[in-house]
C-alpha atoms as a PDB file:
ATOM      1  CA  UNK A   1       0.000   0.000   0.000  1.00  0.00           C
ATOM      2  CA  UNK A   2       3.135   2.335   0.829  1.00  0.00           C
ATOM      3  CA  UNK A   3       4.341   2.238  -2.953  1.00  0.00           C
ATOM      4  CA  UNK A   4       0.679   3.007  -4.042  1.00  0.00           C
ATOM      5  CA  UNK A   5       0.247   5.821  -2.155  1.00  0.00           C
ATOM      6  CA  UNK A   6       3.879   6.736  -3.039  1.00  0.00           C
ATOM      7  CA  UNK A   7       3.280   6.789  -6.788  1.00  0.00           C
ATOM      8  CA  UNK A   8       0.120   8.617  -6.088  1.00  0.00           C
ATOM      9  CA  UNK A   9       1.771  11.198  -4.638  1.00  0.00           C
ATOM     10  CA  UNK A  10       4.532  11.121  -7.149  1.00  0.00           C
ATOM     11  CA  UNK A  11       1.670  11.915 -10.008  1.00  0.00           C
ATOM     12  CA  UNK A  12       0.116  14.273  -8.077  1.00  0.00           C
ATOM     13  CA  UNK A  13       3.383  16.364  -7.401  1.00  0.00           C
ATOM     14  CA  UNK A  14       4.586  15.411 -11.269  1.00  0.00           C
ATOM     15  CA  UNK A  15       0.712  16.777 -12.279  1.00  0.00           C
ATOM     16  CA  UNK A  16       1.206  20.885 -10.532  1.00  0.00           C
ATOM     17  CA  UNK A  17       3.602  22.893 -10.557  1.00  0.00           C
ATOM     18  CA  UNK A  18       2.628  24.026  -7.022  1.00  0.00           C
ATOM     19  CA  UNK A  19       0.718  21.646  -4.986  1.00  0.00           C
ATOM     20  CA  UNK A  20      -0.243  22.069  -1.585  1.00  0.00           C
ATOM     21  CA  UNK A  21      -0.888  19.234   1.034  1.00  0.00           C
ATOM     22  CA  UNK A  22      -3.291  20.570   3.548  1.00  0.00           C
ATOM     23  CA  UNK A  23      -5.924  19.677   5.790  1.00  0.00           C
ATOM     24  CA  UNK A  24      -9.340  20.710   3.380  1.00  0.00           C
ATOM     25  CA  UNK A  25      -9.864  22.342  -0.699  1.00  0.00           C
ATOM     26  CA  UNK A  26      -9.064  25.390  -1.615  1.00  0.00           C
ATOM     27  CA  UNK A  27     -12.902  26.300  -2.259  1.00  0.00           C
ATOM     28  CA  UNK A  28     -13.045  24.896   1.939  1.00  0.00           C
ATOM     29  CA  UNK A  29      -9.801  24.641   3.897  1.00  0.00           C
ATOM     30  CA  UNK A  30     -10.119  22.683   7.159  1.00  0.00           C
ATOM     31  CA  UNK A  31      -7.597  24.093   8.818  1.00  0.00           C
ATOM     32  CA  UNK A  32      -6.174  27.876   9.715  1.00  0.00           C
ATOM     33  CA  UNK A  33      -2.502  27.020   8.315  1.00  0.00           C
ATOM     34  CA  UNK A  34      -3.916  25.443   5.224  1.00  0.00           C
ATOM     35  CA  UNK A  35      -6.286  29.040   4.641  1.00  0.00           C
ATOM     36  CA  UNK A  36      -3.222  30.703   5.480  1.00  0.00           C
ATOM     37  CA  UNK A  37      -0.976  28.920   2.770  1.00  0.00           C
ATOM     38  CA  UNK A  38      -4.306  29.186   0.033  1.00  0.00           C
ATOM     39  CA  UNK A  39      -3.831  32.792   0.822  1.00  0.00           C
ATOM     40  CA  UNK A  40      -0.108  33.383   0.776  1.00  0.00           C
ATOM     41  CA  UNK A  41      -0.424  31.538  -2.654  1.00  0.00           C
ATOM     42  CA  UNK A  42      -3.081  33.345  -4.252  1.00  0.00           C
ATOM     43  CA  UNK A  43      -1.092  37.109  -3.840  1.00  0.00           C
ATOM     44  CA  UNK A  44       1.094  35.495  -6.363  1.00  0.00           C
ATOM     45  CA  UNK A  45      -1.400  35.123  -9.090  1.00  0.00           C
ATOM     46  CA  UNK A  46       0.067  31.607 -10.344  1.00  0.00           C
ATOM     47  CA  UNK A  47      -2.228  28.469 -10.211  1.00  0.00           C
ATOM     48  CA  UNK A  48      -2.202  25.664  -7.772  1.00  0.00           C
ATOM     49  CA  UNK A  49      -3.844  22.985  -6.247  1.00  0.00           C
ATOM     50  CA  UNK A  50      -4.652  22.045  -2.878  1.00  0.00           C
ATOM     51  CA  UNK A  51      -4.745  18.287  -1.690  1.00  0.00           C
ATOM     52  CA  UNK A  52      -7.416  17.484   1.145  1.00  0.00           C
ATOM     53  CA  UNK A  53      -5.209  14.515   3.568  1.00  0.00           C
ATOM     54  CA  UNK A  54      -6.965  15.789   6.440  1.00  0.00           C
ATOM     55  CA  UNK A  55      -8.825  12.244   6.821  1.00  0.00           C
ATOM     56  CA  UNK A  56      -6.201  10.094   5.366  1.00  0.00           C
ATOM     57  CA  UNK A  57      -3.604   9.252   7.552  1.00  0.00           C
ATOM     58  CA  UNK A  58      -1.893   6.386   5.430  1.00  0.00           C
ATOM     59  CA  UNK A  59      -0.835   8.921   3.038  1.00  0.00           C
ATOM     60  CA  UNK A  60      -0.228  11.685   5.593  1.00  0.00           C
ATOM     61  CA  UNK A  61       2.477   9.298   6.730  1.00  0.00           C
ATOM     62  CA  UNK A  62       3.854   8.419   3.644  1.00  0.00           C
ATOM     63  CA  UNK A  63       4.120  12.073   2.907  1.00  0.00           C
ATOM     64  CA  UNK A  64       5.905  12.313   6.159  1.00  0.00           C
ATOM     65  CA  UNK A  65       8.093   9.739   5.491  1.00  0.00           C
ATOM     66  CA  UNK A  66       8.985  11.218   2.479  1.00  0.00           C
ATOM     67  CA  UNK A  67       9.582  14.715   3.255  1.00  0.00           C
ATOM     68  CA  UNK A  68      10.677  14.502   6.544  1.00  0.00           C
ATOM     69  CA  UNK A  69       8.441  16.928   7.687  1.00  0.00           C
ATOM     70  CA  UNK A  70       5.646  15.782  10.176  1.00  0.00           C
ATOM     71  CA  UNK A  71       3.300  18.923  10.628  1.00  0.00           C
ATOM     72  CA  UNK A  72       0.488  19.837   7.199  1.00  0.00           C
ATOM     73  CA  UNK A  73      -0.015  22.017   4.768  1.00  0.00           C
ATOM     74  CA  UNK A  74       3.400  20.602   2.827  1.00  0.00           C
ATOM     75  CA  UNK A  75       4.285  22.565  -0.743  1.00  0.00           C
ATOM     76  CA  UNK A  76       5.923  21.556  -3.251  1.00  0.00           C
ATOM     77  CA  UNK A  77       7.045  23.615  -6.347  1.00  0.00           C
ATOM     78  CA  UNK A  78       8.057  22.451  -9.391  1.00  0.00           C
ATOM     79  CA  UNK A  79       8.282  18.595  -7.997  1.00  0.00           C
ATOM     80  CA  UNK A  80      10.360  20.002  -5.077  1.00  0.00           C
ATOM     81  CA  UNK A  81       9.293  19.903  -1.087  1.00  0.00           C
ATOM     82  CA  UNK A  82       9.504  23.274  -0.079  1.00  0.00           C
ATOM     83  CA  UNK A  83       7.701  23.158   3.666  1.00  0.00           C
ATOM     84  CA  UNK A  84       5.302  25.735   4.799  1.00  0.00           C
ATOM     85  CA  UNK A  85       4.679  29.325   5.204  1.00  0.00           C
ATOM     86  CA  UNK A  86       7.284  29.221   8.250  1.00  0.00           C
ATOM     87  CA  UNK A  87      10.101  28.332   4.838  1.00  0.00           C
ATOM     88  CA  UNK A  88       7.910  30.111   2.154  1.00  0.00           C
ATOM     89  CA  UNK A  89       7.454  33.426   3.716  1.00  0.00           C
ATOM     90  CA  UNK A  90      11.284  34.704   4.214  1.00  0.00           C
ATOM     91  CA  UNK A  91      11.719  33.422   0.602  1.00  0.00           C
ATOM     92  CA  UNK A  92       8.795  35.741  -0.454  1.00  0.00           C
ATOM     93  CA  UNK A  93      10.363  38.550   1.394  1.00  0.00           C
ATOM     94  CA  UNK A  94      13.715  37.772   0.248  1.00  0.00           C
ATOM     95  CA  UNK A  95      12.312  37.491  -3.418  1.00  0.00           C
ATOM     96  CA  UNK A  96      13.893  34.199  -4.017  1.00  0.00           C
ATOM     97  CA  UNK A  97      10.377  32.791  -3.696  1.00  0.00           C
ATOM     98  CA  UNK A  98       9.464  34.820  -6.900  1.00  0.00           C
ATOM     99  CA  UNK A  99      12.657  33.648  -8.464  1.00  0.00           C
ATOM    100  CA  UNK A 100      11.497  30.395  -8.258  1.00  0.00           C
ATOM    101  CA  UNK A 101       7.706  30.879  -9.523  1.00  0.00           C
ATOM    102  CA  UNK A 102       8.892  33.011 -12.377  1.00  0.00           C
ATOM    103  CA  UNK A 103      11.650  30.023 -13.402  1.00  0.00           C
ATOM    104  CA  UNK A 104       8.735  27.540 -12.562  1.00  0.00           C
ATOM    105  CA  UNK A 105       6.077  29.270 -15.027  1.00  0.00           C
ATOM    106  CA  UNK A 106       8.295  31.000 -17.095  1.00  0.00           C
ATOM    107  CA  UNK A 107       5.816  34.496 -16.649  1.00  0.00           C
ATOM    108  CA  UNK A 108       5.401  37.061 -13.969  1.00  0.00           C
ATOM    109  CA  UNK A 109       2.032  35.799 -11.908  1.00  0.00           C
ATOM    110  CA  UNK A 110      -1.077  37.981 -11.411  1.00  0.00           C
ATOM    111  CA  UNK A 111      -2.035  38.837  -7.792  1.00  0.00           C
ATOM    112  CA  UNK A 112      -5.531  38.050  -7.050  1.00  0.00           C
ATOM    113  CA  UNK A 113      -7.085  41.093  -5.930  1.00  0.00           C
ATOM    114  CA  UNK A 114      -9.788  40.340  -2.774  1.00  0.00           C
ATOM    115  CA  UNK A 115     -12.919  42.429  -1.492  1.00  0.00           C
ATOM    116  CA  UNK A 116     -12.618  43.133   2.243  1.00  0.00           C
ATOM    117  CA  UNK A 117     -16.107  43.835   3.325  1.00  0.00           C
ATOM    118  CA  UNK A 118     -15.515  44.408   6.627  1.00  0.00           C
END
């Protein structure tokens, strides 16, 4: 079952260019880390996908396993395990994080813009 879940996750990471791991969807995260990395990923305006292993703990593991990182959401870019926000966010403010998503896509991403209405 380990190598099935393994090459599932191998297709799914081979399938996005940035694919998130969370707890929840993107359209419903389950979890205040996973809104938070939806969030952090959407001001860069390049697409991604968000994979719910909130309730599947066989391939929560595996992911573990392979990553070495025990705690959710886990992002990869461009078929590489990059950790969380905690890794993510000094990138972004160092701009080595848009390095990398401009050398992933090959084009500058557009921001989504959001509606406060509060």
């Amino acid at each position: 079952m380990t190598d099935n879940l393994t090459q599932e996750i191998d297709r799914e990471i081979a399938a996005n260019k940035i694919l998130v791991y969370g707890k929840g969807t993107k359209a419903m995260p389950r979890c205040g880390f996973t809104m938070e990395t939806i969030e952090f990923f959407n001001g860069f305006g390049y697409p991604f996908e968000v994979v719910d292993v909130l309730e599947n703990m066989p391939k929560r593991e595996v992911l573990s396993e392979m990553t070495n990182w025990p705690t959710l959401p886990k992002v990869f870019i461009n078929g590489r395990f990059y950790g969380d926000t905690d890794i993510l966010g000094p990138m972004a403010q160092s701009g080595e994080l848009q390095t990398v998503l401009h050398e992933t896509f090959g084009y500058a991403g557009q921001p989504k813009t959001t509606i406060n209405l509060h």
